[in-house]
C-alpha atoms as a PDB file:
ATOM      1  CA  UNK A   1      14.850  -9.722   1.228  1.00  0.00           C
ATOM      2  CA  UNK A   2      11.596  -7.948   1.867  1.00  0.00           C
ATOM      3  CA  UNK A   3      11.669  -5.200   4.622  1.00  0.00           C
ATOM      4  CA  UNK A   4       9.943  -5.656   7.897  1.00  0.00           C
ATOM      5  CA  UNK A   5       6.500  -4.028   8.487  1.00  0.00           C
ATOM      6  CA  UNK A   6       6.036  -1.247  10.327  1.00  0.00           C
ATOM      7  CA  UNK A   7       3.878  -0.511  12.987  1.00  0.00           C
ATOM      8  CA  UNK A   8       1.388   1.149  11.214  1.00  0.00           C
ATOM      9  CA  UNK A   9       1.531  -1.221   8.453  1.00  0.00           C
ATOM     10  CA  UNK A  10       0.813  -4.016  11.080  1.00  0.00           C
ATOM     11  CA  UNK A  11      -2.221  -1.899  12.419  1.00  0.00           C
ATOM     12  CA  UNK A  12      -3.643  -1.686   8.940  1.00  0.00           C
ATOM     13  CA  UNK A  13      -3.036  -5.140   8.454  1.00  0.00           C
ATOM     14  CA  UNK A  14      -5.105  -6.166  11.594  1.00  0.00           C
ATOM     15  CA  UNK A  15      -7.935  -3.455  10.661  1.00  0.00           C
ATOM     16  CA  UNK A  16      -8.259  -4.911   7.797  1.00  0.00           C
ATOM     17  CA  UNK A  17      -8.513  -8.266   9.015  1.00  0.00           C
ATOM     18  CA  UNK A  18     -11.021  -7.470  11.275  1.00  0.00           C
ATOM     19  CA  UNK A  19     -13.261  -5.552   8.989  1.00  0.00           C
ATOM     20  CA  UNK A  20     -13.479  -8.181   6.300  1.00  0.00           C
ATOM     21  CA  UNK A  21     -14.010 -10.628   9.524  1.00  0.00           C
ATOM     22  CA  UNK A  22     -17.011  -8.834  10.474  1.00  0.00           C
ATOM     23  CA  UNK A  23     -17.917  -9.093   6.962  1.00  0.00           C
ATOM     24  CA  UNK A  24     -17.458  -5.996   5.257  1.00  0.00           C
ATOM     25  CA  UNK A  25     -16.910  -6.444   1.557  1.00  0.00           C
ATOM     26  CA  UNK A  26     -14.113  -4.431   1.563  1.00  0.00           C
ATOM     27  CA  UNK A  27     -11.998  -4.337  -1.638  1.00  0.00           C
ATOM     28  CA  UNK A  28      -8.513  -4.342  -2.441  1.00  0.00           C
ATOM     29  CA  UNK A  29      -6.602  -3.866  -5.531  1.00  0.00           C
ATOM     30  CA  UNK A  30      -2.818  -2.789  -6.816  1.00  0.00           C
ATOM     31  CA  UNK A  31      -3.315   0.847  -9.250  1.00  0.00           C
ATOM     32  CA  UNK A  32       0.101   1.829 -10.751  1.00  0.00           C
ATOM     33  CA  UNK A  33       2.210  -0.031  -7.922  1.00  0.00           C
ATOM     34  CA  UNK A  34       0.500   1.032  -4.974  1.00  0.00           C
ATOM     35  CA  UNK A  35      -2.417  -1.039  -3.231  1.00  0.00           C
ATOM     36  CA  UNK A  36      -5.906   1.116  -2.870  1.00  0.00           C
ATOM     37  CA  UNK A  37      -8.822   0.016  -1.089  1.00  0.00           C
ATOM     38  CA  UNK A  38     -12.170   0.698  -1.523  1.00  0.00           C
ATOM     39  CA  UNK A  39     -16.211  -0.203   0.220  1.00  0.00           C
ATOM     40  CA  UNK A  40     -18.947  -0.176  -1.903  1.00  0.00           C
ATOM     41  CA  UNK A  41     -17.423   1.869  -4.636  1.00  0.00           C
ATOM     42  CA  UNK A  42     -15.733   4.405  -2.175  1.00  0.00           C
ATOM     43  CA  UNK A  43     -12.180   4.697  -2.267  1.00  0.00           C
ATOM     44  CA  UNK A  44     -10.737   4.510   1.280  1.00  0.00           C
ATOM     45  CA  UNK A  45      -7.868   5.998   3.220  1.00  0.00           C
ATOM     46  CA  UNK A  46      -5.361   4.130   5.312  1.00  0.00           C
ATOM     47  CA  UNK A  47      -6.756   6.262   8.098  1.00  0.00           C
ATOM     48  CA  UNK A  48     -10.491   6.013   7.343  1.00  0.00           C
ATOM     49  CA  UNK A  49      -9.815   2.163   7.743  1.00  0.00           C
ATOM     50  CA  UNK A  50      -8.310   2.136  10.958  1.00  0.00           C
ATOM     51  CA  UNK A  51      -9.989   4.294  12.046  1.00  0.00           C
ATOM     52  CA  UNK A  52     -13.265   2.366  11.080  1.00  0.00           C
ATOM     53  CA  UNK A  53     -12.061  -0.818  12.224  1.00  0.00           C
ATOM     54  CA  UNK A  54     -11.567   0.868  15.946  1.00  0.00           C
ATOM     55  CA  UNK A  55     -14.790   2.512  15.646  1.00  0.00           C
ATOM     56  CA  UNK A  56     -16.705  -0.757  14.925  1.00  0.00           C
ATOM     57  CA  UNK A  57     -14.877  -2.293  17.912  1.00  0.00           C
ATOM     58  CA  UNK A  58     -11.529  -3.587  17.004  1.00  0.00           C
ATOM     59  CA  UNK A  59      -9.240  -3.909  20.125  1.00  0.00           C
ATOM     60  CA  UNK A  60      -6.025  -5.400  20.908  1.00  0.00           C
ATOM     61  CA  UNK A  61      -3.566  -3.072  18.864  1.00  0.00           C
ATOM     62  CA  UNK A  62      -2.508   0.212  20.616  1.00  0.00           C
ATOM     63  CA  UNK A  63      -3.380   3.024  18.596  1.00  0.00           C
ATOM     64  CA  UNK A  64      -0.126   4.890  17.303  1.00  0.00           C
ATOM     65  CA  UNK A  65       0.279   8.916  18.521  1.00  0.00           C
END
């Protein structure tokens, strides 16, 4: 049985939504087990996503403190 997301996971999930949305060729693959994303060659963080995603406009999710 798969475990349920958590709320960051959920926030990623929606950032990343809405950045490929917008059109954003972002890229992701799985590396030894563990999924890593990358734009135009850079490899991204978790954080530089969100954070990128709210920066560009992305609204509806609370941010998490």
């Amino acid at each position: 049985m798969a475990e349920s997301p958590t709320p960051l996971d959920e926030m990623l999930s929606n950032a990343i939504r809405f950045l490929i949305a917008g059109g954003l060729p972002l890229e992701i693959v799985t590396y030894e087990g563990t999924l890593r994303y990358s734009l135009e060659g850079r490899e991204l963080t978790t954080e530089e996503i969100i954070a990128g995603a709210y920066l560009l406009g992305m609204s509806g999710t609370e941010p998490l403190n």
